[in-house]
Protein backbone atom coordinates (compact mmCIF):
# COMPACT_ATOMS: atom_id res chain seq x y z
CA UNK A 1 0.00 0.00 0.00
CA UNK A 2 1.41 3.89 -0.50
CA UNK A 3 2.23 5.59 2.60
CA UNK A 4 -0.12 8.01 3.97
CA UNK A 5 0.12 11.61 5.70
CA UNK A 6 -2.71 11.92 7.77
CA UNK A 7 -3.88 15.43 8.58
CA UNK A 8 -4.48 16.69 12.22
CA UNK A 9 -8.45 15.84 13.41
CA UNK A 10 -10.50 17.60 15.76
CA UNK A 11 -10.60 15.51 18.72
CA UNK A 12 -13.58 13.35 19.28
CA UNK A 13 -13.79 13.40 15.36
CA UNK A 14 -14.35 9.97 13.74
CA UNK A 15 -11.20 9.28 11.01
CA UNK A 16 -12.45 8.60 8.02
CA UNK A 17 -10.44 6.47 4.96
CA UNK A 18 -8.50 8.65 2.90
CA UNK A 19 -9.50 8.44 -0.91
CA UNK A 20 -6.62 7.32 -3.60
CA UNK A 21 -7.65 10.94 -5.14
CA UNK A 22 -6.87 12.53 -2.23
CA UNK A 23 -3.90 14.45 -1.19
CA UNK A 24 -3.31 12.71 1.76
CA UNK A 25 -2.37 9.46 -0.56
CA UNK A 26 0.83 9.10 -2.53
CA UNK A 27 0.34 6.94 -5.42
CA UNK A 28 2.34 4.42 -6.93
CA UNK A 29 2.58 4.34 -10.38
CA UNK A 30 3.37 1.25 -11.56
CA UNK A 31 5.55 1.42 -14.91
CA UNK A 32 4.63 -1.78 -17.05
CA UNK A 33 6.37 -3.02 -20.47
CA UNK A 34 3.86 -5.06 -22.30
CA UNK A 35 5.08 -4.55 -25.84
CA UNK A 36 6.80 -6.22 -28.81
CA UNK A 37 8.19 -3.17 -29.85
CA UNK A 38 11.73 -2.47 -28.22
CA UNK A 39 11.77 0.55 -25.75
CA UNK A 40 14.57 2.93 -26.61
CA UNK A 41 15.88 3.53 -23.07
CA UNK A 42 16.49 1.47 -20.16
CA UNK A 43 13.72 1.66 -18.21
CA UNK A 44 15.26 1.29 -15.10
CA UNK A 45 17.10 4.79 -15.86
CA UNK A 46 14.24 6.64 -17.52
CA UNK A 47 12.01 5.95 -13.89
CA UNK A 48 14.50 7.83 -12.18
CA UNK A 49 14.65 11.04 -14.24
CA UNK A 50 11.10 10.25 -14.29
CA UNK A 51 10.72 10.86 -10.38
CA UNK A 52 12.84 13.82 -10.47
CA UNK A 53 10.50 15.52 -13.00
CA UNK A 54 7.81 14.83 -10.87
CA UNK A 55 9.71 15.18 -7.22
CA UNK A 56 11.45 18.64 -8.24
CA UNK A 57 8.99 20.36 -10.99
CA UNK A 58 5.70 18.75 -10.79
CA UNK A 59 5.29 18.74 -7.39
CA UNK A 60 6.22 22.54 -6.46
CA UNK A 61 3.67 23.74 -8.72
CA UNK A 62 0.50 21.92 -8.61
CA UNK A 63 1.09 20.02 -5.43
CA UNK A 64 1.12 16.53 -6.61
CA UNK A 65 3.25 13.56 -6.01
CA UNK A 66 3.80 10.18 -6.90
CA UNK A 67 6.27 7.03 -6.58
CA UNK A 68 7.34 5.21 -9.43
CA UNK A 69 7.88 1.89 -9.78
CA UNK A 70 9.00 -0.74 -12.41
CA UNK A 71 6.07 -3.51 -11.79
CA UNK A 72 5.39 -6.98 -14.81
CA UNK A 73 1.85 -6.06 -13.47
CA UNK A 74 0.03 -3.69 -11.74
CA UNK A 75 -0.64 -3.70 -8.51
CA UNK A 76 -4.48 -3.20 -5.76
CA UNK A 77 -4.24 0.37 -5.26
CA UNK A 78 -1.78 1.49 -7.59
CA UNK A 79 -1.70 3.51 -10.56
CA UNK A 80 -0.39 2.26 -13.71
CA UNK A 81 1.89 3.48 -17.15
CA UNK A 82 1.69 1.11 -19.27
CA UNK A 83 4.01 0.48 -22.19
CA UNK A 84 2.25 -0.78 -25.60
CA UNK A 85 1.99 -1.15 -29.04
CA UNK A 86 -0.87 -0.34 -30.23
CA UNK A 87 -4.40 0.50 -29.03
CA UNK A 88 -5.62 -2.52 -31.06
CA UNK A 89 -3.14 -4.13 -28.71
CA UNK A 90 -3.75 -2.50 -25.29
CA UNK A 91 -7.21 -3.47 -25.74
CA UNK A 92 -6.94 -7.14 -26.57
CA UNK A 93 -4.30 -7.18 -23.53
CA UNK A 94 -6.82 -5.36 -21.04
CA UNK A 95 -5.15 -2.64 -20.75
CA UNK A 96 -8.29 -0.04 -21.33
CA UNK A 97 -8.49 4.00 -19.84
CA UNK A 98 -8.33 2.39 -15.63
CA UNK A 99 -6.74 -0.49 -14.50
CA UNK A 100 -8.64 -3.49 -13.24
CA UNK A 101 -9.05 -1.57 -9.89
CA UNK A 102 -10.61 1.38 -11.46
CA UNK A 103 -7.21 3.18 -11.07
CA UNK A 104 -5.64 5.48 -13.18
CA UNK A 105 -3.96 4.22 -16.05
CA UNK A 106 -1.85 5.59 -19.12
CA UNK A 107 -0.57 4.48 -21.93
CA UNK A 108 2.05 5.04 -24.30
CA UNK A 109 2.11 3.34 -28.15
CA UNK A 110 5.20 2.20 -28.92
CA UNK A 111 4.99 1.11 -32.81
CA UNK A 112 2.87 3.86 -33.37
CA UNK A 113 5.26 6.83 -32.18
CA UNK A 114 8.27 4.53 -34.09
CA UNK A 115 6.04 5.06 -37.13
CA UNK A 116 5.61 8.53 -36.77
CA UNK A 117 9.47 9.31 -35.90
CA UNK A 118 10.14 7.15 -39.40
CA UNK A 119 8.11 9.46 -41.42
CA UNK A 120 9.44 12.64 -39.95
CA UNK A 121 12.93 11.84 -39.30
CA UNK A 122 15.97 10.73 -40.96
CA UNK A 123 17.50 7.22 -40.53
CA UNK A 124 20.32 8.84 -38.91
CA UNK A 125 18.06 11.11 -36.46
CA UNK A 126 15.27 8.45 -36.07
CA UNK A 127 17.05 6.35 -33.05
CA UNK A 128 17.33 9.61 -31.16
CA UNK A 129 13.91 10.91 -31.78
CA UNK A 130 12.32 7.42 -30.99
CA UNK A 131 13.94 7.89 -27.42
CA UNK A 132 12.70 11.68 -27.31
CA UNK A 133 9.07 10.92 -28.58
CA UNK A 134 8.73 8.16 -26.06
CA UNK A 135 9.80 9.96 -22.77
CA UNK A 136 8.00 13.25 -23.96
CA UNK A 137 4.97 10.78 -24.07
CA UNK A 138 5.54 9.14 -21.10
CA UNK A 139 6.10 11.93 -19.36
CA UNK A 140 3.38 14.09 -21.05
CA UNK A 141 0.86 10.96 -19.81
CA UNK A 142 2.42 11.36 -16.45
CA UNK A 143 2.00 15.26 -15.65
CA UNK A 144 -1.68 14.98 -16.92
CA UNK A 145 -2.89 11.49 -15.08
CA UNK A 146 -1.32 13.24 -11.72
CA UNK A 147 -2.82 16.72 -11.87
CA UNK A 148 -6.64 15.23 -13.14
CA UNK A 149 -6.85 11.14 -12.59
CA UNK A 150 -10.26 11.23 -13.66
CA UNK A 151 -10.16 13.15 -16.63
CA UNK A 152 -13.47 15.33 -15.69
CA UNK A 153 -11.64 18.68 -14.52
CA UNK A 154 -12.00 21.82 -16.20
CA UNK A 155 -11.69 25.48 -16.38
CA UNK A 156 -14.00 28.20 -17.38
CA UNK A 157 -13.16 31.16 -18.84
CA UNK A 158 -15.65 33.49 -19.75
CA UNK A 159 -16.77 33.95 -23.11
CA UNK A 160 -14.86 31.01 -24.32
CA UNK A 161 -16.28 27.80 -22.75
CA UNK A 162 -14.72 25.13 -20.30
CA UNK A 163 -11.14 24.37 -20.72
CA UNK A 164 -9.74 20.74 -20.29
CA UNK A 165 -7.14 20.65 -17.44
CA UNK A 166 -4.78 18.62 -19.96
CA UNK A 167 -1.50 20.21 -18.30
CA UNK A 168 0.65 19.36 -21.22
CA UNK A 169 -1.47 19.81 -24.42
CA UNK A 170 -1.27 23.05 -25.36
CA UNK A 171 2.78 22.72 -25.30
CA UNK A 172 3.34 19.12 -25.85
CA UNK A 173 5.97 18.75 -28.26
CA UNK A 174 8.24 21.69 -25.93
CA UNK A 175 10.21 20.04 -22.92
CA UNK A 176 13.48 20.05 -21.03
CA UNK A 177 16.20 17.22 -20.47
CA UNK A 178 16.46 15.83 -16.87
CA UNK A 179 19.62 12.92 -16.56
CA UNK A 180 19.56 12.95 -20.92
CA UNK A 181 15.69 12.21 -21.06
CA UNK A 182 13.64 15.00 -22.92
CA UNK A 183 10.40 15.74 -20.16
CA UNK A 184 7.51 17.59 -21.38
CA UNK A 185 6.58 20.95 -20.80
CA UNK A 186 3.56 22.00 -18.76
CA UNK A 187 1.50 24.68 -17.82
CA UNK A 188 1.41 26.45 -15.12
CA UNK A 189 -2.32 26.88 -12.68
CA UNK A 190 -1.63 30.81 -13.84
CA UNK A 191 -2.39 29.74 -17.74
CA UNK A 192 -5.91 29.33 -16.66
CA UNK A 193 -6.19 32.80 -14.96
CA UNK A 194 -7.12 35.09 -17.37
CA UNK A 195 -6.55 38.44 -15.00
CA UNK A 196 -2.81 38.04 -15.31
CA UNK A 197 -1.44 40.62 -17.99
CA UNK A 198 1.33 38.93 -20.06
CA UNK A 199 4.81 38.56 -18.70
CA UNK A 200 3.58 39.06 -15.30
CA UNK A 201 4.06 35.94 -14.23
CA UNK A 202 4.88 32.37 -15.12
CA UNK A 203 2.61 30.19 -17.19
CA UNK A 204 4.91 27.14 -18.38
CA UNK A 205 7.94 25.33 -17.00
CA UNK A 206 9.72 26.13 -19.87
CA UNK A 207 8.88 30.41 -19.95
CA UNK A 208 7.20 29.92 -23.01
CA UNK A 209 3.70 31.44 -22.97
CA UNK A 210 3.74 34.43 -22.30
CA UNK A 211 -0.24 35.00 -21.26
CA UNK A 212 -2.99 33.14 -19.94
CA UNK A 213 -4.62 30.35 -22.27
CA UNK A 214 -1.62 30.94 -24.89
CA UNK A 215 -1.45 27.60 -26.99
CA UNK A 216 2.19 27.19 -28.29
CA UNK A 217 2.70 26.45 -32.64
CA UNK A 218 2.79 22.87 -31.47
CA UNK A 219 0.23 22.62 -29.10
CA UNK A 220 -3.25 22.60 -28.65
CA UNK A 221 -6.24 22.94 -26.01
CA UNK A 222 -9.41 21.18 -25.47
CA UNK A 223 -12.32 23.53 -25.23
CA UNK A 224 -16.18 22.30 -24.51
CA UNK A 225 -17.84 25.14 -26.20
CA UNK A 226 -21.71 25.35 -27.55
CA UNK A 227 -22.53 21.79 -26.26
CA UNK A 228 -19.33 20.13 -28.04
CA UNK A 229 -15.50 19.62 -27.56
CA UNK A 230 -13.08 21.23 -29.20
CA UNK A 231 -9.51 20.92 -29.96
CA UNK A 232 -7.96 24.05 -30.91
CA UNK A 233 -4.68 23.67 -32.01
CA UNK A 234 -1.81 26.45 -31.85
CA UNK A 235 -1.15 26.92 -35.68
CA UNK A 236 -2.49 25.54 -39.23
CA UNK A 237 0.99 23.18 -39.18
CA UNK A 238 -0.18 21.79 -35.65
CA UNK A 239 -3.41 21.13 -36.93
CA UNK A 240 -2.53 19.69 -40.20
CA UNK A 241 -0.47 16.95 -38.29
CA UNK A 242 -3.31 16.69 -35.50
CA UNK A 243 -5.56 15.38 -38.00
CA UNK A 244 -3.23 12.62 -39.36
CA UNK A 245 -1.88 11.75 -35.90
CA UNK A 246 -3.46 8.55 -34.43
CA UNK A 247 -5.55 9.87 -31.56
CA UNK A 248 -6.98 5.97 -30.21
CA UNK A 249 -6.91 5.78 -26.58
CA UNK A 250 -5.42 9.49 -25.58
CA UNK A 251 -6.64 11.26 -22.84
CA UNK A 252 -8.56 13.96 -25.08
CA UNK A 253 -10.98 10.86 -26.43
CA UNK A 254 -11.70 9.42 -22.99
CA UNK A 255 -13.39 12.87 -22.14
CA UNK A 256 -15.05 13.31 -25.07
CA UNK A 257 -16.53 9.95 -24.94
CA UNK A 258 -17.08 9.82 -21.44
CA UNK A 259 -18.42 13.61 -21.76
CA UNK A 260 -22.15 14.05 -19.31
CA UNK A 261 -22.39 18.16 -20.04
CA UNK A 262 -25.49 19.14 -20.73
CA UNK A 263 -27.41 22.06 -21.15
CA UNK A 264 -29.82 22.22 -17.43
CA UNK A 265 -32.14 24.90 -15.87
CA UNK A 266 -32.51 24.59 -11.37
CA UNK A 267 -35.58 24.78 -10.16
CA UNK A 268 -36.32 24.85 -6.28
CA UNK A 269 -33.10 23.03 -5.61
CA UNK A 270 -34.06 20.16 -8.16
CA UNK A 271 -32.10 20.09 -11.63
CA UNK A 272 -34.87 19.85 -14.63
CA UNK A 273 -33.03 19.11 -17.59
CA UNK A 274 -35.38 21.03 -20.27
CA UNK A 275 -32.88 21.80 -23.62
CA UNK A 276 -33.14 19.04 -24.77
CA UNK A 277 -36.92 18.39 -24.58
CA UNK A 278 -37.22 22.49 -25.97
CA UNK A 279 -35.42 21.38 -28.74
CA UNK A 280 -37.13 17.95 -29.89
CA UNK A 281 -40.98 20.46 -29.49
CA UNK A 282 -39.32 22.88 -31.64
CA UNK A 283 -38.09 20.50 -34.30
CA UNK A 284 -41.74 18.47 -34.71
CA UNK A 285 -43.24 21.97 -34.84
CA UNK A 286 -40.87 23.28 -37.51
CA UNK A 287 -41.78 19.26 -39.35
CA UNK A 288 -45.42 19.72 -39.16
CA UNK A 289 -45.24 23.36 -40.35
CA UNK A 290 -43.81 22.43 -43.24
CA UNK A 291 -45.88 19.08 -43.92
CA UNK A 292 -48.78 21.80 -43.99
CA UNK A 293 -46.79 23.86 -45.78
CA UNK A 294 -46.73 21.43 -49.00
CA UNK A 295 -50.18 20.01 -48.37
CA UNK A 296 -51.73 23.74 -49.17
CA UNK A 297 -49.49 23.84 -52.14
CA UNK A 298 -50.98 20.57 -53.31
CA UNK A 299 -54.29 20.94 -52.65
CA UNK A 300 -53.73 24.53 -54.54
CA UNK A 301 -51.69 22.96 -57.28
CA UNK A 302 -54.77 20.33 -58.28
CA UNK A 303 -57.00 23.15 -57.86
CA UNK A 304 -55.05 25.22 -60.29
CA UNK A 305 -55.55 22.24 -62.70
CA UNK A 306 -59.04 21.71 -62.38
């Protein structure tokens, strides 16, 4: 089991069970290679830059932390990163978005990031970006899994809709090297604060964006805006590989899928979800109308030739 820091009671207060979501829990986060394809790195020494990214630049900013360890399987209680092929493949292994637990779980595609390095990359550059691509990713999953296990937090800002708190997305492909591993970039809780003026503060780990809700060139943001998410992506380049990139299994699909917004109007304390039923009225009204509509014309029409 991870350890536990209990916080002070009020005495006569029952204790109650601290949640795995809570803050009084450190997770472990069990690292898992169940792939054909062969990792770049040893493992072993990626972990430990690993828990220095989180330990020394995670941590201090949104107050999270985590133990990693190398597992063949995960473990009751623990968190998982799991290293894979495919989707296709993570699937047929049981590997899906939480472990077997309902724990957190991420995942990392192996052959399909090797595929993607081959046809953007030189043979000569391709071993080195293989390695880069894969602790980015793993490290990317990491960051995001820690600050919102769920995947259901987000952040409004007015006028815009609800931002997904997706850490890493809207500077993904930026990072910094920790022990020779490249580690993702991440924003900061001030990139969601829209009173900060630009340069005023720090948004990134990397001093990157310079204002609140700034998407990098190669990054992009999840928005749920007019009853659908979004993904608005930092320039036309960014987007033009975001649509070719194979999306199965991230992070961004689990909360689209998994999406229960809706449109809702309280009443007396009790939520009466009317949109919906507003629009369905409206739509056999507008059908009807225009079923009349051409029935007059008709009946007209075969006047007209009479």
């Amino acid at each position: 089991m991870p350890p536990l820091r209990h916080s002070p009671t009020m005495p006569g207060m029952a204790k109650s069970a601290p949640s795995l979501f809570s803050s009084t829990v450190v997770p472990e986060i069990s690292c898992v290679y169940a792939a054909t394809t062969p990792l770049p790195f040893s493992l072993g020494k990626f972990v430990r830059a690993a828990q220095r990214f989180i330990d020394e630049h995670l941590a201090p900013v949104w107050g999270v932390e985590a133990r990693l360890r190398i597992r063949r399987k995960t473990r009751d209680g623990a968190w998982a990163l799991v290293f894979v092929d495919t989707e296709d493949q993570a699937s047929a292994d049981g590997w899906h978005d939480l472990t077997r637990r309902g724990m957190p779980l991420a995942k990392v595609f192996l052959r399909v990031l090797a595929r993607e390095v081959r046809e953007t990359s030189t043979v000569k550059e391709s071993a080195a970006a293989f390695r880069d691509a894969v602790s980015l990713t793993a490290t990317h999953e990491i960051a995001e899994m820690l600050v919102d296990p769920a995947v259901t937090l987000c952040v409004q800002r007015a006028g815009f809709g609800l931002y997904a708190l997706e850490v890493a997305d809207p500077c993904e492909e930026d990072g910094f090297r920790i022990d020779g591993f490249q580690m993702t970039d991440f924003v900061y809780p001030a990139w969601y604060e829209t009173f900060h003026t630009p340069d005023s503060t720090t948004f990134d780990e990397c001093g990157k964006c310079r204002r609140p809700c700034q998407i990098l060139r190669d990054g992009y943001a999840s928005i749920y805006r007019k009853s659908r998410w979004r993904d608005r992506c930092g320039s036309k380049a960014k987007r033009k590989r975001f649509r070719k990139e194979d999306r199965s299994g991230h992070r961004t699909l689990q909360r689209k899928r998994a999406s229960g917004l809706k449109r809702s109007t309280t009443v007396s304390g009790r939520v009466v979800r009317v949109v919906l039923k507003v629009r369905k009225v409206r739509k056999v009204r507008r059908v009807r109308k225009v079923r009349r509509v051409r029935k007059v014309r008709d009946l007209s029409g075969r006047g007209r030739l009479a």
